[in-house]
C-alpha atoms as a PDB file:
ATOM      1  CA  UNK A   1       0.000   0.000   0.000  1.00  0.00           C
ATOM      2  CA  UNK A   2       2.854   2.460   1.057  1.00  0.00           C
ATOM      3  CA  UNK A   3       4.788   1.632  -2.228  1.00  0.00           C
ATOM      4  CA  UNK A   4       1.533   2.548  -4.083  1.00  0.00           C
ATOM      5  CA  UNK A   5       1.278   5.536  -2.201  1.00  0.00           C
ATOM      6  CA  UNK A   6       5.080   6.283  -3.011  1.00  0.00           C
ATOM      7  CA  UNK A   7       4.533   5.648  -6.538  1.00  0.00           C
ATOM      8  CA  UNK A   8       7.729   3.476  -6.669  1.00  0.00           C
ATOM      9  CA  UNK A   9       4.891   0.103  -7.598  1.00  0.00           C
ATOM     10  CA  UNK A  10       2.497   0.509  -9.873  1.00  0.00           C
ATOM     11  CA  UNK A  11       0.581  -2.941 -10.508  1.00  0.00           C
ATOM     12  CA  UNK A  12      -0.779  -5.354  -7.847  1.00  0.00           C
ATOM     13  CA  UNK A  13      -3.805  -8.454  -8.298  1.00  0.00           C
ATOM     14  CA  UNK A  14      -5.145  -9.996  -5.624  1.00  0.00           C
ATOM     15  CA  UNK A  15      -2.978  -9.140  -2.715  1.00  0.00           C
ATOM     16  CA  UNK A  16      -5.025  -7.282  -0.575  1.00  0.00           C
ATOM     17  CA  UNK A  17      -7.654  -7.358   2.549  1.00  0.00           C
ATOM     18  CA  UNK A  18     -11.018  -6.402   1.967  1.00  0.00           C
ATOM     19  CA  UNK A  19     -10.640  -4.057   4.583  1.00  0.00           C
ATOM     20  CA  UNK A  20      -7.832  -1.780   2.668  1.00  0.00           C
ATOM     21  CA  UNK A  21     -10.105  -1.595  -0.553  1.00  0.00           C
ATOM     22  CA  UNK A  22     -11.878   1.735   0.358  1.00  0.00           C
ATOM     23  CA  UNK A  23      -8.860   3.253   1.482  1.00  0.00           C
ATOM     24  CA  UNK A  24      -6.616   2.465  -2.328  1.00  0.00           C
ATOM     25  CA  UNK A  25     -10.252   3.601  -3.919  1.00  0.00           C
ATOM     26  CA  UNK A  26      -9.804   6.992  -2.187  1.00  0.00           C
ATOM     27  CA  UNK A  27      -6.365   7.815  -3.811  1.00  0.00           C
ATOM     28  CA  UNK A  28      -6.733   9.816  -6.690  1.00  0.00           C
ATOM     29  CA  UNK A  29      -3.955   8.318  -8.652  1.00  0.00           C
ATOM     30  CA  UNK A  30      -4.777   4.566  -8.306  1.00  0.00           C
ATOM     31  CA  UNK A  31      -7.521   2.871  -9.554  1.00  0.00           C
ATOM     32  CA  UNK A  32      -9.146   0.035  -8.127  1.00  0.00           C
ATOM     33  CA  UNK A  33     -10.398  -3.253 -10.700  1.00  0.00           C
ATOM     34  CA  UNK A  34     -12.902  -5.728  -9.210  1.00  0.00           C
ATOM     35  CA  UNK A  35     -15.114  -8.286 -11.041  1.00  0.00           C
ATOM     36  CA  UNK A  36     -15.950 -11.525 -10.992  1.00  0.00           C
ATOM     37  CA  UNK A  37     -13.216 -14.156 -10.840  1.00  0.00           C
ATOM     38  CA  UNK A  38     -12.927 -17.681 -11.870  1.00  0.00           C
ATOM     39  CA  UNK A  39     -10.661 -18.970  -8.963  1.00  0.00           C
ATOM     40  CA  UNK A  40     -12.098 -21.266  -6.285  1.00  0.00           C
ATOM     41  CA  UNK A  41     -12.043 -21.605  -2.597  1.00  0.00           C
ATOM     42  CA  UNK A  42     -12.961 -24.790  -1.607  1.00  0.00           C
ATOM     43  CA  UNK A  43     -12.799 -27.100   1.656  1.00  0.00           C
ATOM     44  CA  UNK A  44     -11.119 -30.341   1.052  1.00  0.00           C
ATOM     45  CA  UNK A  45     -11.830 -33.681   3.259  1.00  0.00           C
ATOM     46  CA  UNK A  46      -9.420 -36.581   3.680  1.00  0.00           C
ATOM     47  CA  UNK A  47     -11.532 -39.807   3.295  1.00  0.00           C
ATOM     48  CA  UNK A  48      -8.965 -41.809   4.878  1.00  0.00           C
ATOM     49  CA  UNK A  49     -10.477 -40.171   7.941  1.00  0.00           C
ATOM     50  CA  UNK A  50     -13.669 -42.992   9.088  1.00  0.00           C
ATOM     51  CA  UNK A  51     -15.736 -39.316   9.785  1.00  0.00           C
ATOM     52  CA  UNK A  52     -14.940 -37.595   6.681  1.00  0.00           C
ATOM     53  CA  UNK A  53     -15.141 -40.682   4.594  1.00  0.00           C
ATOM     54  CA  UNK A  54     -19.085 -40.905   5.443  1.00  0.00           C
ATOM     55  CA  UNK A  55     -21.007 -39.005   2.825  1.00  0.00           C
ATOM     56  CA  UNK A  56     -23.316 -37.694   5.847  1.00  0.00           C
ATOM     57  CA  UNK A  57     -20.762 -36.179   7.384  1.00  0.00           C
ATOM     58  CA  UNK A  58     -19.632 -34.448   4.993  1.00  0.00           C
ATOM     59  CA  UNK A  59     -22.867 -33.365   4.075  1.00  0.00           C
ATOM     60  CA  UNK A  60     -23.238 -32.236   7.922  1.00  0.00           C
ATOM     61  CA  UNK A  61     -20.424 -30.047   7.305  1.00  0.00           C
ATOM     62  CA  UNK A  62     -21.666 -28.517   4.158  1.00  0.00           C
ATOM     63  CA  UNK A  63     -25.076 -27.693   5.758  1.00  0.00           C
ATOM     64  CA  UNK A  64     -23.364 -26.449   8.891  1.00  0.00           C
ATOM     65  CA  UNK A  65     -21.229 -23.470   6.450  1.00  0.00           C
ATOM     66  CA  UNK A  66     -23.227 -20.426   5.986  1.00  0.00           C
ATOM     67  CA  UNK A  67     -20.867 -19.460   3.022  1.00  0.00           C
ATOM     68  CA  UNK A  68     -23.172 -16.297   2.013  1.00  0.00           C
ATOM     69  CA  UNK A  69     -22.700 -14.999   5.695  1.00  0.00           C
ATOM     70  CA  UNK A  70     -19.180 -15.602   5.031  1.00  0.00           C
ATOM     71  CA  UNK A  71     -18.680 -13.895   2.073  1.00  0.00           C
ATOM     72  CA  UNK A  72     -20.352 -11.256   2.956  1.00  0.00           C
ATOM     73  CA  UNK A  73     -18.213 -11.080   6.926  1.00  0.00           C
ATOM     74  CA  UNK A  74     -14.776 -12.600   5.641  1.00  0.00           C
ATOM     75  CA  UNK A  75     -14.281 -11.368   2.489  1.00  0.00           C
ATOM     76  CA  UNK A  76     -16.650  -8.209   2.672  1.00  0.00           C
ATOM     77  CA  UNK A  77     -18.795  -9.302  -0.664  1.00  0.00           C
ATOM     78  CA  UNK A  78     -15.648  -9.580  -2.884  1.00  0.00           C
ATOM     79  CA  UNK A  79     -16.624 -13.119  -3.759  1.00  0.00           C
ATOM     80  CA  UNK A  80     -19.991 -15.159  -4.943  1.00  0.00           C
ATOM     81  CA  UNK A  81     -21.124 -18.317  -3.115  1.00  0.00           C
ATOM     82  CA  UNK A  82     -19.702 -21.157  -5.421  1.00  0.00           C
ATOM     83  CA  UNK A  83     -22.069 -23.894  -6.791  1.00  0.00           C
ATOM     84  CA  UNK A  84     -19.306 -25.808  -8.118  1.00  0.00           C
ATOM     85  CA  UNK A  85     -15.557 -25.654  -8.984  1.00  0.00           C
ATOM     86  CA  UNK A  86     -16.544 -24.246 -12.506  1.00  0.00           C
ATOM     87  CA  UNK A  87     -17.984 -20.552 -12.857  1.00  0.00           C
ATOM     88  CA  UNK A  88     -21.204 -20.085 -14.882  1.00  0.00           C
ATOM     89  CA  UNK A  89     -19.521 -18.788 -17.934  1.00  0.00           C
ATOM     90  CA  UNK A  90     -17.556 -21.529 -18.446  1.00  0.00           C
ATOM     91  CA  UNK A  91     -18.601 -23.398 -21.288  1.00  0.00           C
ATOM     92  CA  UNK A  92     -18.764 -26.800 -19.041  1.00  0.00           C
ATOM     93  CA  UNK A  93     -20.713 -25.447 -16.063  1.00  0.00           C
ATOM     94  CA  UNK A  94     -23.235 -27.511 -15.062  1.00  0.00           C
ATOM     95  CA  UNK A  95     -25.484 -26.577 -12.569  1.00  0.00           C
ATOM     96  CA  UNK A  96     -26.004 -28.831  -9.291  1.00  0.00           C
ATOM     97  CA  UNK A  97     -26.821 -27.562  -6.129  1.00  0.00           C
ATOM     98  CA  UNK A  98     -25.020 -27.514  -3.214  1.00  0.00           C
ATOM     99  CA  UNK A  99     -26.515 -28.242   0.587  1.00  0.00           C
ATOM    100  CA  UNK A 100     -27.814 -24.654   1.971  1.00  0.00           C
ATOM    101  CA  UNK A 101     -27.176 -23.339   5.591  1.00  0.00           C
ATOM    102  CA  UNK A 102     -29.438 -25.525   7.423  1.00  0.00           C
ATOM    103  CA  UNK A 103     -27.883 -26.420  11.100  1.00  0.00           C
ATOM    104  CA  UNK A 104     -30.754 -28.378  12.446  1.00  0.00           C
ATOM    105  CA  UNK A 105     -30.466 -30.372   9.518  1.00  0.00           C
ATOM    106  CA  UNK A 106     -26.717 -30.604   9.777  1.00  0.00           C
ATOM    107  CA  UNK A 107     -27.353 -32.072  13.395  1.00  0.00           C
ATOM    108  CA  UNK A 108     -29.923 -34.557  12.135  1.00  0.00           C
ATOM    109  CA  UNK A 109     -27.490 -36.015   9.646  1.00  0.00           C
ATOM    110  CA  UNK A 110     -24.412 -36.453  12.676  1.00  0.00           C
ATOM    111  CA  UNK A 111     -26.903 -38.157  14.689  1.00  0.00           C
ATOM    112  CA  UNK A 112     -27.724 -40.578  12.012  1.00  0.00           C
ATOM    113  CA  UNK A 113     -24.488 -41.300  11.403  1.00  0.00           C
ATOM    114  CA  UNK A 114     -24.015 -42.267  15.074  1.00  0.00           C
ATOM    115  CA  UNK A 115     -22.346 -38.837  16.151  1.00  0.00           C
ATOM    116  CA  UNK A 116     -24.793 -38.113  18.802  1.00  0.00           C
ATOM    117  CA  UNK A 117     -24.276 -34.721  20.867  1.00  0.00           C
ATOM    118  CA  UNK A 118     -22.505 -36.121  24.488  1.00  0.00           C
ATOM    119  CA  UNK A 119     -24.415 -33.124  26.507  1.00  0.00           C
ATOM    120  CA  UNK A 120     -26.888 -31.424  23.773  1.00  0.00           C
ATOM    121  CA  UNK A 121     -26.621 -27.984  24.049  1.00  0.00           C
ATOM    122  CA  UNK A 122     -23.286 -28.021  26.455  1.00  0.00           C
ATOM    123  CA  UNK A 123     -19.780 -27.530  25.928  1.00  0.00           C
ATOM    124  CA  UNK A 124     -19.194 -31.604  24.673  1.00  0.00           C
ATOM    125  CA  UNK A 125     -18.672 -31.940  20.869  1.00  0.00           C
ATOM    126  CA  UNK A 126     -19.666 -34.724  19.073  1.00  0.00           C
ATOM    127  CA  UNK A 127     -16.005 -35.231  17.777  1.00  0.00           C
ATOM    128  CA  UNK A 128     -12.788 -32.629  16.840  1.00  0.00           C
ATOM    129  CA  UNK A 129     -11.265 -32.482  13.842  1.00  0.00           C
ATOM    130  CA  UNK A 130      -8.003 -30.885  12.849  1.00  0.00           C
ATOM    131  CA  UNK A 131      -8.204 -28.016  10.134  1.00  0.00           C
ATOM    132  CA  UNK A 132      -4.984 -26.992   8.566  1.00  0.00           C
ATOM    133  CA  UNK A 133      -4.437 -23.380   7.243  1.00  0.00           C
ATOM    134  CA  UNK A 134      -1.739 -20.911   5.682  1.00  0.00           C
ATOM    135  CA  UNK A 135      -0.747 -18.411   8.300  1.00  0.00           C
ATOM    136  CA  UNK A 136      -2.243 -15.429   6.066  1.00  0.00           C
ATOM    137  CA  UNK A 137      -4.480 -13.068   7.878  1.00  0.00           C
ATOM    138  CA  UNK A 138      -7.443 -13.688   5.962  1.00  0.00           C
ATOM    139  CA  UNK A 139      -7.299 -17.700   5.818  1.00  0.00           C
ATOM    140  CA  UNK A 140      -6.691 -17.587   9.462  1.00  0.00           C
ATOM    141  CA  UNK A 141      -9.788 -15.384   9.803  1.00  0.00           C
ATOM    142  CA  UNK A 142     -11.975 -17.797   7.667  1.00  0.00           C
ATOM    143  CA  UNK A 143     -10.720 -20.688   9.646  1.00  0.00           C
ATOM    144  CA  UNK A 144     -12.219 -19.353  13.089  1.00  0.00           C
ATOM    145  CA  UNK A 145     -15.462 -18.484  11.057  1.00  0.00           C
ATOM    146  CA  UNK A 146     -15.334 -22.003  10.163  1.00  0.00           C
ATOM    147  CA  UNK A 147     -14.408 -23.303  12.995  1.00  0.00           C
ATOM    148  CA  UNK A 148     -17.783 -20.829  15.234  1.00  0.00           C
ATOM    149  CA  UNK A 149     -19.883 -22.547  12.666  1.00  0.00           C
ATOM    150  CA  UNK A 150     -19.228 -26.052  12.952  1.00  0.00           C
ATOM    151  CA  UNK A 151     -19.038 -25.439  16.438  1.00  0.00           C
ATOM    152  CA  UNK A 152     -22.978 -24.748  16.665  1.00  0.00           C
ATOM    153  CA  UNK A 153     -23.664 -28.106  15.114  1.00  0.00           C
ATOM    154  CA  UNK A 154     -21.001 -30.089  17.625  1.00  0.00           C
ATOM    155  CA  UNK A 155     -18.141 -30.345  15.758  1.00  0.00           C
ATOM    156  CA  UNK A 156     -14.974 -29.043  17.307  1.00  0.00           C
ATOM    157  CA  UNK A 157     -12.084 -27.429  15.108  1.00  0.00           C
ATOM    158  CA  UNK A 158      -8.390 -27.170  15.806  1.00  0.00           C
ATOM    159  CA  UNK A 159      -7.155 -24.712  13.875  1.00  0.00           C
ATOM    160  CA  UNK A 160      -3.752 -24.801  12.700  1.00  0.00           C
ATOM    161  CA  UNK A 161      -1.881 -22.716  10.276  1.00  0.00           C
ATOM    162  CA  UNK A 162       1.378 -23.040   8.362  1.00  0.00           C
ATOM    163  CA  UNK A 163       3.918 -21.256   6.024  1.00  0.00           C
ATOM    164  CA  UNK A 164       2.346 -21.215   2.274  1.00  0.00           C
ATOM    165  CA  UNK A 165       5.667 -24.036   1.560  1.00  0.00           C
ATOM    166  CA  UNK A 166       5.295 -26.113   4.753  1.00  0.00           C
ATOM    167  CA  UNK A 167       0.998 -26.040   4.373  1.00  0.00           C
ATOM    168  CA  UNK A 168       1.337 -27.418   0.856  1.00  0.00           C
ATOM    169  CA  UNK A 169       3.788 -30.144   1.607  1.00  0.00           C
ATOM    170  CA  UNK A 170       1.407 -31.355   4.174  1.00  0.00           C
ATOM    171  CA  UNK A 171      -1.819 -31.427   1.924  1.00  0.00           C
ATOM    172  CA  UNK A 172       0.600 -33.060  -0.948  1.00  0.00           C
ATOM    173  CA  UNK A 173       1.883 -35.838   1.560  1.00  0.00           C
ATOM    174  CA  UNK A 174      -2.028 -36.265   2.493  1.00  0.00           C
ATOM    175  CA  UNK A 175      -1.318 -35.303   6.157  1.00  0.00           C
ATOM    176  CA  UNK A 176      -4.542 -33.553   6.749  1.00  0.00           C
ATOM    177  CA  UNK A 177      -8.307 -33.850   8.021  1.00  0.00           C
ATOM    178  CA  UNK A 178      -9.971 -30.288   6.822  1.00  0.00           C
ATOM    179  CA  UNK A 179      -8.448 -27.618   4.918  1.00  0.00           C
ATOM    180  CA  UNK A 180      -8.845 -25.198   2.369  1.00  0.00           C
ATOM    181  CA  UNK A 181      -7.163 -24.025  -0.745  1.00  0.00           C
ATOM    182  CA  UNK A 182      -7.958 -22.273  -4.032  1.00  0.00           C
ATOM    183  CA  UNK A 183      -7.961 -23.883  -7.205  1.00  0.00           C
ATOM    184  CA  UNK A 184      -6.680 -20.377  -9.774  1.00  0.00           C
ATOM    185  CA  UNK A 185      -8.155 -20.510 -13.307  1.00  0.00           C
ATOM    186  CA  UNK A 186      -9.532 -23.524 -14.178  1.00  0.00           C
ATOM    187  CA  UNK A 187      -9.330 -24.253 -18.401  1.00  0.00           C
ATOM    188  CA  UNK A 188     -10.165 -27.281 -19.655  1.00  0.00           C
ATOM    189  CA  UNK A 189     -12.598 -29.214 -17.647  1.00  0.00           C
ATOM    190  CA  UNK A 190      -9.787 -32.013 -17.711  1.00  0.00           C
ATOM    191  CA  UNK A 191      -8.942 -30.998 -14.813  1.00  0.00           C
ATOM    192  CA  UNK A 192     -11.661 -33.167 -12.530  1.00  0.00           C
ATOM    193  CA  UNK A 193      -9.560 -36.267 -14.212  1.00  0.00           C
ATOM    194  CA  UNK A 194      -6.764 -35.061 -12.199  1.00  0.00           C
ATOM    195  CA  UNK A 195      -8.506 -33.772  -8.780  1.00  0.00           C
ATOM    196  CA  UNK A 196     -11.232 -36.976  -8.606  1.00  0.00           C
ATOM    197  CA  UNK A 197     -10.339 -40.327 -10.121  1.00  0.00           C
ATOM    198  CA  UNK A 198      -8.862 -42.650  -7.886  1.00  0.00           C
ATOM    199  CA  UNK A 199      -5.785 -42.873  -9.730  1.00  0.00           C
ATOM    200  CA  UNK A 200      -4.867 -39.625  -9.104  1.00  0.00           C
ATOM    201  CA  UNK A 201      -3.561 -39.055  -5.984  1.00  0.00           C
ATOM    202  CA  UNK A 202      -0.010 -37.098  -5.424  1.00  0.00           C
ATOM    203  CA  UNK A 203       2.699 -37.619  -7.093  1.00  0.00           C
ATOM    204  CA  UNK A 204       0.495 -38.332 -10.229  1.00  0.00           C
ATOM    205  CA  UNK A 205      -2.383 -35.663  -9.609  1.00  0.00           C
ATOM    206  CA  UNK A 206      -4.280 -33.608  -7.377  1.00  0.00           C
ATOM    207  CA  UNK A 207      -6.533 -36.019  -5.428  1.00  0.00           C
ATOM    208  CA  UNK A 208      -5.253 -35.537  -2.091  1.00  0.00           C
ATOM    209  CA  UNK A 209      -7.913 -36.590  -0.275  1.00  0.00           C
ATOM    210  CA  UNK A 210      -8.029 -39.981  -1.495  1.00  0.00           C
ATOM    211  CA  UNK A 211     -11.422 -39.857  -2.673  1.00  0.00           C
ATOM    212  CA  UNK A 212     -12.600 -42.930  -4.321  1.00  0.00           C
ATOM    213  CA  UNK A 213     -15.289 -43.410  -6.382  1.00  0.00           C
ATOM    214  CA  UNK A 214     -16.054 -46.504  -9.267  1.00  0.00           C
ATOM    215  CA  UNK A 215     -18.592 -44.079 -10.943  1.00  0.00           C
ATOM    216  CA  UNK A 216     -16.513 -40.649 -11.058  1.00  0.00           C
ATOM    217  CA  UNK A 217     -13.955 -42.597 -12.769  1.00  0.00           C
ATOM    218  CA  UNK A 218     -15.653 -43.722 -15.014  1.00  0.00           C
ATOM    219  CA  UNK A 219     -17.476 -40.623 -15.944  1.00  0.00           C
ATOM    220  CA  UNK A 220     -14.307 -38.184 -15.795  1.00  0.00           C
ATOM    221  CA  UNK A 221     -12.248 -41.131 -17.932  1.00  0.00           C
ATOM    222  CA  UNK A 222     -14.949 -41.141 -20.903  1.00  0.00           C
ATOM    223  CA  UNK A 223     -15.725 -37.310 -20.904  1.00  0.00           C
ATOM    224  CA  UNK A 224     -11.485 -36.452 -21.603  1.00  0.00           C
ATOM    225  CA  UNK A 225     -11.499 -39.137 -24.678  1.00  0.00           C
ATOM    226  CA  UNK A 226     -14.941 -37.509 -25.925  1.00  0.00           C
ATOM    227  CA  UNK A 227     -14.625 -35.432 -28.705  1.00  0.00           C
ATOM    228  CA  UNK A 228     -17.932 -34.365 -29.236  1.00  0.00           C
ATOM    229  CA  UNK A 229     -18.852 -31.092 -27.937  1.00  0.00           C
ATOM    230  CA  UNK A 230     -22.305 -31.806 -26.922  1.00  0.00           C
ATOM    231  CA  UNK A 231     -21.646 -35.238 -25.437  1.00  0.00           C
ATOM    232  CA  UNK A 232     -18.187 -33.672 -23.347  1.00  0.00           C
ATOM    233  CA  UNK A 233     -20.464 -31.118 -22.057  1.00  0.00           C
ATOM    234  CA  UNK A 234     -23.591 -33.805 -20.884  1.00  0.00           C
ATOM    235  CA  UNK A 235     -20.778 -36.271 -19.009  1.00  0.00           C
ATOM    236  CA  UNK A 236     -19.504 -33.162 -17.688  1.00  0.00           C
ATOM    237  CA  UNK A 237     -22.541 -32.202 -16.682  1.00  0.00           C
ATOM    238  CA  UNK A 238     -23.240 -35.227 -14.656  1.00  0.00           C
ATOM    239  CA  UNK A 239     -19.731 -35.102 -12.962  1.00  0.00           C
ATOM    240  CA  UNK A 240     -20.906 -31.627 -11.739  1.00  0.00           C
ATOM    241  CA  UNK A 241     -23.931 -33.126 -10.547  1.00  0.00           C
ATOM    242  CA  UNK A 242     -22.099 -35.907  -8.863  1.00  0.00           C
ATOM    243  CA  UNK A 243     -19.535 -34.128  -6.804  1.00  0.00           C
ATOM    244  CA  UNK A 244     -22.154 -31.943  -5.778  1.00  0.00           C
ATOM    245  CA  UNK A 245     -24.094 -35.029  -4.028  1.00  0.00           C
ATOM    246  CA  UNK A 246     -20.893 -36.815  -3.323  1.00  0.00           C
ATOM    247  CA  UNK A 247     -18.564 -34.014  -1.969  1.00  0.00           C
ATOM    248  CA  UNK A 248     -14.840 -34.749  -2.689  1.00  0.00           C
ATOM    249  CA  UNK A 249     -14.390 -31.495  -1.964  1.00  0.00           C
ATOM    250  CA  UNK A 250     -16.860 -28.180  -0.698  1.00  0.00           C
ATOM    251  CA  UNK A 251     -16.992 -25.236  -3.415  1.00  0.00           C
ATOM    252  CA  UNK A 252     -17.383 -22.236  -1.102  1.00  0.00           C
ATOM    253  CA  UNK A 253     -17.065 -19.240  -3.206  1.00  0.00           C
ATOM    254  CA  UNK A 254     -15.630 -17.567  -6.781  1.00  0.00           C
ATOM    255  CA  UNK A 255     -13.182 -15.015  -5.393  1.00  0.00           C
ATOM    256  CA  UNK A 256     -13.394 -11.216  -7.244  1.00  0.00           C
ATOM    257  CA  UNK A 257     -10.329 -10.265  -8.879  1.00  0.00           C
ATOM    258  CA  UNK A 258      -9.033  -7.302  -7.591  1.00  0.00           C
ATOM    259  CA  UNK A 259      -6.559  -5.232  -9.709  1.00  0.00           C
ATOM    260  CA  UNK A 260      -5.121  -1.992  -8.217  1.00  0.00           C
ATOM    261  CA  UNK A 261      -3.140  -0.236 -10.720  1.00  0.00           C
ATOM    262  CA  UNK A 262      -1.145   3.215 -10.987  1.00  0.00           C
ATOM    263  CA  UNK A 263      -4.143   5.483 -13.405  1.00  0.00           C
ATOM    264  CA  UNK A 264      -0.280   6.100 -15.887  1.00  0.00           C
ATOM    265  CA  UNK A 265      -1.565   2.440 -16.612  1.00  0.00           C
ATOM    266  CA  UNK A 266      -3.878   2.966 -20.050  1.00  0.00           C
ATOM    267  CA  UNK A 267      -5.048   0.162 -22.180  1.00  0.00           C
ATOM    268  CA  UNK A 268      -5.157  -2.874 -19.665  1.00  0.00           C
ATOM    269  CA  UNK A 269      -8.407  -5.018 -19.077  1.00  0.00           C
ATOM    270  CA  UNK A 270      -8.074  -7.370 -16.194  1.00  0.00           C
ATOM    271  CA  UNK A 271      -8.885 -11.073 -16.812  1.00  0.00           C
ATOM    272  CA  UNK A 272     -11.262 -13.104 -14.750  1.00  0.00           C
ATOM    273  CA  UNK A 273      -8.541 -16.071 -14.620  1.00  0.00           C
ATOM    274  CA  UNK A 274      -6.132 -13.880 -13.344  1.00  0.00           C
ATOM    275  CA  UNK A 275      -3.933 -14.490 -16.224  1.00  0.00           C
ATOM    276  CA  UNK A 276      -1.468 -11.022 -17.013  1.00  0.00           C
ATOM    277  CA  UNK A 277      -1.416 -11.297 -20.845  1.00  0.00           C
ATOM    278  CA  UNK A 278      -3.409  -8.108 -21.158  1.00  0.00           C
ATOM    279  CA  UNK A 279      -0.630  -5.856 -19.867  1.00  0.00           C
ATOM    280  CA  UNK A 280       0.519  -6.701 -23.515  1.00  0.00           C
ATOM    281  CA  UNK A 281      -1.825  -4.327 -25.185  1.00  0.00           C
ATOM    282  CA  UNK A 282      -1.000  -1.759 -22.113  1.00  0.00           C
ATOM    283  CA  UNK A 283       0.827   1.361 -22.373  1.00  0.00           C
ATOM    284  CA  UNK A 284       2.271   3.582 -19.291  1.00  0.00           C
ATOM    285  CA  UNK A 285       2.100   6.827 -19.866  1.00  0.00           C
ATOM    286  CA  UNK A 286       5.103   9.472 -18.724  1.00  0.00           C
ATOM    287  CA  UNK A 287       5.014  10.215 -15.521  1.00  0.00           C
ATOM    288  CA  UNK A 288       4.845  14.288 -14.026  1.00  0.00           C
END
């Protein structure tokens, strides 16, 4: 912010707290980019875990999140509730909704699945669970909104955070119950090959939770060898709807991109997958 101030930076994307916004929009010689964005917060489980792997509890969890309250609280609107990793202008989007804030329903589900409440409305959780974070300001701040939420249903959250380099070496080596990471610009819809069928679990891809499911392989291993465009998008479709029911992972939101720029800066559009290839057509014009 001070180096913006100073004039001696001139271009920064997504780097800043909601809170600062109003303050960079006040200076006369910045300007201030927001729109929607096609990166994605989500909440990953480990299945090896006996809770996590039951689809109930996961659900429980899901139902337990009011992700509009936190959007609006954490991230002071600069985001839009997710209903699945892809955005709604991607040409693959599928809709399938996700479980709505509904705690009394959230506690229903944990007693079915033989979590039962030790002292109802005391102190007692039904069972804790460790939830592993980076150590920025913000993520810790969304992991004790997380963690008051889940609390009101009976679930108990440690919250740990981590440098960005030791967190991700954790999550890679599948030493983790909860966390949450950001998936940046998602292309090709490919890509749930490589986060959901069983075979892909680190080194070879991105399933870290060890999810494991006969029919999401199936579907996400005939939709990357269809060439049709109609037929890709219908499988891909149903893989939407799938994860949606199933829950490898909770969407929570689409995070704004945020570009705050020197106004010298002419010519540059920001891109909703954060890429920088429009500073290409930019110009930067001579300085007082």
């Amino acid at each position: 912010m001070l180096e913006l101030r100073r004039g001696t930076l001139g271009f920064v994307q997504d780097a800043f707290e909601p809170e600062v916004l109003d303050w960079l929009r006040r200076r006369d010689e910045l300007a201030v980019r927001q729109g929607p964005g096609t990166s994605v917060q989500y909440l990953a489980f480990n299945f090896r875990d006996k809770r996590l792997g039951d689809r109930r509890v996961r659900r429980a969890i899901a139902l337990a999140i009011d992700r509009d309250q936190l959007v609006k609280s954490v991230l002071g609107g600069a985001a839009r509730p997710a209903t699945g990793l892809l955005t709604p202008d991607h040409w693959a989007y599928g809709r399938a909704d996700l479980p709505r804030h509904d705690p009394h329903r959230a506690a229903r589900l944990l007693d079915r699945a033989g979590w039962h409440d030790p002292d109802g409305a005391g102190p007692a959780p039904r069972f804790r669970l460790v939830y592993k974070t980076s150590s920025q300001p913000a993520r810790r701040r969304l992991a004790e909104a997380i963690q008051a939420q889940l609390a009101a249903v009976g679930i108990a959250l440690d919250v740990r955070t981590y440098e960005w380099g030791t967190l991700y070496a954790q999550i890679r080596a599948g030493n983790f119950e909860l966390c949450s990471l950001a998936w940046v610009g998602i292309g090709d819809p490919d890509f749930y090959f490589f986060v959901f069928h069983s075979t892909m679990r680190p080194p070879a891809g991105f399933n870290r939770g060890g999810y494991d499911s006969p029919l999401m392989d199936r579907l996400t291993a005939e939709a990357r060898v269809t060439t049709d465009p109609t037929s890709r998008r219908a499988l891909y479709g149903r893989i939407q709807r799938l994860a949606a029911r199933e829950l490898p992972v909770l969407p929570l939101w689409w995070e704004d991109r945020i570009v705050v720029h020197t106004r010298r800066l002419e010519g540059f559009e920001p891109s909703a997958d954060g890429s920088l290839h429009g500073l290409v057509r930019a110009s930067l014009t001579p300085g007082t």
